[in-house]
C-alpha atoms as a PDB file:
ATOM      1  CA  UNK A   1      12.171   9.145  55.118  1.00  0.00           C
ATOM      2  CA  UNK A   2      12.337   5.651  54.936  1.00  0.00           C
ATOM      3  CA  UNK A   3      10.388   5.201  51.779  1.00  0.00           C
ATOM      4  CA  UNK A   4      13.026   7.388  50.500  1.00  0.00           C
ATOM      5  CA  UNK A   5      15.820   5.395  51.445  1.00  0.00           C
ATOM      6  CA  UNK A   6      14.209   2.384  50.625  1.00  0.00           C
ATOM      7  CA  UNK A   7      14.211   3.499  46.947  1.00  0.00           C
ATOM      8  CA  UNK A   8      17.943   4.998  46.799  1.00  0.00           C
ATOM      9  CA  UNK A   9      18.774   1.445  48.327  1.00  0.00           C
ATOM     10  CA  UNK A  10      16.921  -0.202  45.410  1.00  0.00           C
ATOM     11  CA  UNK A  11      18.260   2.102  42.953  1.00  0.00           C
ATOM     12  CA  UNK A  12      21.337   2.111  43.868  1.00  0.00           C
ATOM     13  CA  UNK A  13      21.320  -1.740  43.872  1.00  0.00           C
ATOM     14  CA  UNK A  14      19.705  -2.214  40.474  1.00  0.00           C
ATOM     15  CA  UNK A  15      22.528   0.271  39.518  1.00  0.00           C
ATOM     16  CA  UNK A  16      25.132  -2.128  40.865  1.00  0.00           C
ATOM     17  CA  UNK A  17      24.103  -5.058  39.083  1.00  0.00           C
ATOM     18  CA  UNK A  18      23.922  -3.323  35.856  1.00  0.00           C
ATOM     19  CA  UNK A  19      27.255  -2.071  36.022  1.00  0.00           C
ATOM     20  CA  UNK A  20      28.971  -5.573  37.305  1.00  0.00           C
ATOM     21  CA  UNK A  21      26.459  -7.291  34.303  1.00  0.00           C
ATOM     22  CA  UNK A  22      28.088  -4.918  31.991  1.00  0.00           C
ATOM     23  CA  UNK A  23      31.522  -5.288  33.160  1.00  0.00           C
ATOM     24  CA  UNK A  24      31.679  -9.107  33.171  1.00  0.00           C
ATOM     25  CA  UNK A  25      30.606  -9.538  30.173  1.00  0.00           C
ATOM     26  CA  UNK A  26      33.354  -6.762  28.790  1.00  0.00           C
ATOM     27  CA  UNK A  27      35.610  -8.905  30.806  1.00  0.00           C
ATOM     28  CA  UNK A  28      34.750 -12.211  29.033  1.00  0.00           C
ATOM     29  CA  UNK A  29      34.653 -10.977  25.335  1.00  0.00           C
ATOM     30  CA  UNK A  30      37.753  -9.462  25.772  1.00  0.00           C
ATOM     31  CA  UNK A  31      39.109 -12.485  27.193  1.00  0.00           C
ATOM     32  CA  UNK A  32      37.763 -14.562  24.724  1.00  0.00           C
ATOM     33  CA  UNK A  33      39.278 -12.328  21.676  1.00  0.00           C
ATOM     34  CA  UNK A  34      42.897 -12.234  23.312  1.00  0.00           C
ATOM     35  CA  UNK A  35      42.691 -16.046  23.195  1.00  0.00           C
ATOM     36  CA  UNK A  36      40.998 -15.921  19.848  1.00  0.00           C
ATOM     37  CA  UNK A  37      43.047 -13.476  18.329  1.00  0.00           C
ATOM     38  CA  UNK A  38      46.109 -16.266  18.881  1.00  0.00           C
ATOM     39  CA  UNK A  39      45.098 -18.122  16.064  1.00  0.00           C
ATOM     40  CA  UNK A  40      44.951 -15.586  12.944  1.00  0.00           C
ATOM     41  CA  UNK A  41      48.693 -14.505  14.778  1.00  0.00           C
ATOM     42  CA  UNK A  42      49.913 -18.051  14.374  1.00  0.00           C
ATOM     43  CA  UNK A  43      48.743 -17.663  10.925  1.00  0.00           C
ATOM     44  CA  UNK A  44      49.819 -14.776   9.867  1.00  0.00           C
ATOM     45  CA  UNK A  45      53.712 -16.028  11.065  1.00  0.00           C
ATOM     46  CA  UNK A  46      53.111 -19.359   9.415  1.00  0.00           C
ATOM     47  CA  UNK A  47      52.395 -17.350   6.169  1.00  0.00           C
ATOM     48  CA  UNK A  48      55.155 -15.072   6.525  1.00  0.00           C
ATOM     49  CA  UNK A  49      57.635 -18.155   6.780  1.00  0.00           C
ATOM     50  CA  UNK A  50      56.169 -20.351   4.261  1.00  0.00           C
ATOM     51  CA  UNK A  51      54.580 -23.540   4.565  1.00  0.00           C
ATOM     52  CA  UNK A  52      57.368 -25.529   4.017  1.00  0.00           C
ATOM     53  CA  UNK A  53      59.801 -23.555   6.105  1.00  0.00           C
ATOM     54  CA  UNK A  54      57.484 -23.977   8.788  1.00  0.00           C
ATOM     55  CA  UNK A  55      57.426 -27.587   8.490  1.00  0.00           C
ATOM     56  CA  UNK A  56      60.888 -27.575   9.307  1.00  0.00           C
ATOM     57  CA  UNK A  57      60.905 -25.240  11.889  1.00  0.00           C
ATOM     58  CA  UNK A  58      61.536 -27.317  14.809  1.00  0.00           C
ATOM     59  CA  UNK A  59      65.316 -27.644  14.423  1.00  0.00           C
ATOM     60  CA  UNK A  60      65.802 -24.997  11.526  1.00  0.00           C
ATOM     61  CA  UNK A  61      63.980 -22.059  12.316  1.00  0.00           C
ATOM     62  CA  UNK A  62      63.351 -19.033  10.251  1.00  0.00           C
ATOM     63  CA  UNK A  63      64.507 -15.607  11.013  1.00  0.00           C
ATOM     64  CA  UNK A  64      61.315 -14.311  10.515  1.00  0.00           C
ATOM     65  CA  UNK A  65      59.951 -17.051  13.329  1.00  0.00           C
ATOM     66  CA  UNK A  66      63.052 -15.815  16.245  1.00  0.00           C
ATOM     67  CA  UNK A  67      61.186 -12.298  15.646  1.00  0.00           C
ATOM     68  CA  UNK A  68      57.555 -13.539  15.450  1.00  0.00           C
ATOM     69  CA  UNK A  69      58.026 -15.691  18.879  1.00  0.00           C
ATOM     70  CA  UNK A  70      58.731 -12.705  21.332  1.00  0.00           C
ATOM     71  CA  UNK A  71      56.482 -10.564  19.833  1.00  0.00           C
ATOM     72  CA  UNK A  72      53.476 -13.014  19.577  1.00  0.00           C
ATOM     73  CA  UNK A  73      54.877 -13.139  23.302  1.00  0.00           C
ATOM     74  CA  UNK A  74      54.939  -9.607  23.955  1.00  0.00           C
ATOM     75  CA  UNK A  75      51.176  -8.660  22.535  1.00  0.00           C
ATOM     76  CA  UNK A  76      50.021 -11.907  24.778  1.00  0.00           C
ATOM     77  CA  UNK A  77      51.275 -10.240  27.762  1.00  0.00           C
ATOM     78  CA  UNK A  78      50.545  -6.592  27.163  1.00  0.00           C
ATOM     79  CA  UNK A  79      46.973  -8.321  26.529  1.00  0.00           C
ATOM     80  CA  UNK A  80      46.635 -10.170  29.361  1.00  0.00           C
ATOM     81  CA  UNK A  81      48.262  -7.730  31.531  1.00  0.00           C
ATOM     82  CA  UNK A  82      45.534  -4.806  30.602  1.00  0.00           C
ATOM     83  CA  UNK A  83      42.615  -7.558  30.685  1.00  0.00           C
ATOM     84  CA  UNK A  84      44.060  -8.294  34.658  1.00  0.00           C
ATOM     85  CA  UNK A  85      44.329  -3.953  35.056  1.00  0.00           C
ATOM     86  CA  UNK A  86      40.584  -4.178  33.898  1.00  0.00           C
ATOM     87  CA  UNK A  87      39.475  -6.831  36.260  1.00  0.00           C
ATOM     88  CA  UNK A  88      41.226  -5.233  39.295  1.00  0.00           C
ATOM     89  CA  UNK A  89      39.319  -1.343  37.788  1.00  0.00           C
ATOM     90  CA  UNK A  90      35.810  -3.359  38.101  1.00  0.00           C
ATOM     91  CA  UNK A  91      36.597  -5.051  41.630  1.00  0.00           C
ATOM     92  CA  UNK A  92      37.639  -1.624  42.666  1.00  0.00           C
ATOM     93  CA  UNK A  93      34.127  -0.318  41.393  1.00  0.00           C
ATOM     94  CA  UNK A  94      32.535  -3.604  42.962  1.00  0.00           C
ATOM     95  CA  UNK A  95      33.705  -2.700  46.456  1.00  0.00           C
ATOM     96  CA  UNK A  96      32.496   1.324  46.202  1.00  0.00           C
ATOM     97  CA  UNK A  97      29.259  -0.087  45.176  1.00  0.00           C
ATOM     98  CA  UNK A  98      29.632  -2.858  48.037  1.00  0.00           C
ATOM     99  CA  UNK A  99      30.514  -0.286  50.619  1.00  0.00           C
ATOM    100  CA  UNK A 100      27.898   2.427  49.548  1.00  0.00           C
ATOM    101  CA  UNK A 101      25.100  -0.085  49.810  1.00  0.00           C
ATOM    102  CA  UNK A 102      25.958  -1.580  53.032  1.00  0.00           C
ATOM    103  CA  UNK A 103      25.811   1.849  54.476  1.00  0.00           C
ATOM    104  CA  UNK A 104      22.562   2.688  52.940  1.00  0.00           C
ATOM    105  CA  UNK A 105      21.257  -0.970  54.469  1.00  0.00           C
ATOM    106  CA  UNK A 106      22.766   0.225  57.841  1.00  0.00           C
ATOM    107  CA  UNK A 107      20.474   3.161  58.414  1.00  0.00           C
ATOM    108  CA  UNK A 108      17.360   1.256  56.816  1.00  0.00           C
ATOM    109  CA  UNK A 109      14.950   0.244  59.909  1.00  0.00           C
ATOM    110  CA  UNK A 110      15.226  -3.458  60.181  1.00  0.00           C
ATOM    111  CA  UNK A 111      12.375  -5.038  59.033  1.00  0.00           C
ATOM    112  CA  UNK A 112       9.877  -7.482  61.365  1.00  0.00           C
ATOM    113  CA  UNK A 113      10.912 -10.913  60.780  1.00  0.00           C
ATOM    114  CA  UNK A 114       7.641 -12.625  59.724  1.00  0.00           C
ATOM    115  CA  UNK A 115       6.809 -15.827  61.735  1.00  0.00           C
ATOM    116  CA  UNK A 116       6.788 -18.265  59.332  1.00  0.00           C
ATOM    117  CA  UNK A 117       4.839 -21.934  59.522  1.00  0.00           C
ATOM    118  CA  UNK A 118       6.685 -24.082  57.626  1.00  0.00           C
ATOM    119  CA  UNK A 119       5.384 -27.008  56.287  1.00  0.00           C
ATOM    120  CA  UNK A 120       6.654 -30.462  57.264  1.00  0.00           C
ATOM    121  CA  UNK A 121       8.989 -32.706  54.966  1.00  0.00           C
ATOM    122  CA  UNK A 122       8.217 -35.967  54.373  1.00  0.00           C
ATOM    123  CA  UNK A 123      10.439 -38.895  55.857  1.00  0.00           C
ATOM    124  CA  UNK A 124      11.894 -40.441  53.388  1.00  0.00           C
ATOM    125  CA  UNK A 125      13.736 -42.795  55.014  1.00  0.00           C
ATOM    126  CA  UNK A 126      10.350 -44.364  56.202  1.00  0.00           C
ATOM    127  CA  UNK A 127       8.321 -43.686  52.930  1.00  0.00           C
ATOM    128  CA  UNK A 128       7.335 -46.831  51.052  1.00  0.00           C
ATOM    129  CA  UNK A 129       6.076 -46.213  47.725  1.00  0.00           C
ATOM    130  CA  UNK A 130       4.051 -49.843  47.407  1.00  0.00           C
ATOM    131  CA  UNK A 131       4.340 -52.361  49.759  1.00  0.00           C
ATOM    132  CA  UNK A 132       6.437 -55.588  48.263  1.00  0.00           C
ATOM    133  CA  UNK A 133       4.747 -58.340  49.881  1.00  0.00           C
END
């Protein structure tokens, strides 16, 4: 019996960690290509208005750059508001996993703590590598 739950413990755990490995790196990419995906965005806009237009954009903007602002705007937080839905999915997960394991560790038989003989550290406020004199 306690082999047994020994091993749904262990699988169970390995099972934890793959699925949190898994899901952080998701995370991350998908971070990293929202903040990424800025850039050919800006581009594309730029393109759309012209090079020269865009020079001049800071007093005399386009048309084309009063539409491209809120809806560079809008994707960025429809983006970053799915990436934070994902991240609160996998802490969700995290704390089933979390709570399923600490029962499973509950009705495990505690273990003998091992008497251990440690070995002594070295004073190194004392030590003296070569003497000076």
């Amino acid at each position: 019996m306690s082999g047994d739950l020994k091993s749904q413990y262990d699988a169970l755990y390995q099972e934890y960690q793959d699925v949190m490995y898994k899901g952080a790196w998701r995370l991350g990419w998908s971070f990293f290509f929202v903040l990424v995906g800025l850039l050919p965005m800006m581009y594309i806009f730029i393109w759309l208005a012209g090079p020269r237009t865009w020079e001049r954009t800071v007093f005399h903007a386009p048309r084309i750059m009063w539409l491209a602002a809120p809806l560079n705007l809008g994707i960025v937080v429809f983006l970053l508001s799915r990436l934070y839905r994902r991240n609160l999915e996998l802490d969700a997960i995290k704390q089933d996993y979390l709570t399923r394991l600490r029962t499973l560790k509950a009705q495990l038989p505690s273990e003998p703590t091992q008497a251990s003989n440690p070995v002594p550290e070295r004073d190194w406020d004392t030590f003296q590598d070569d003497a000076l004199t």
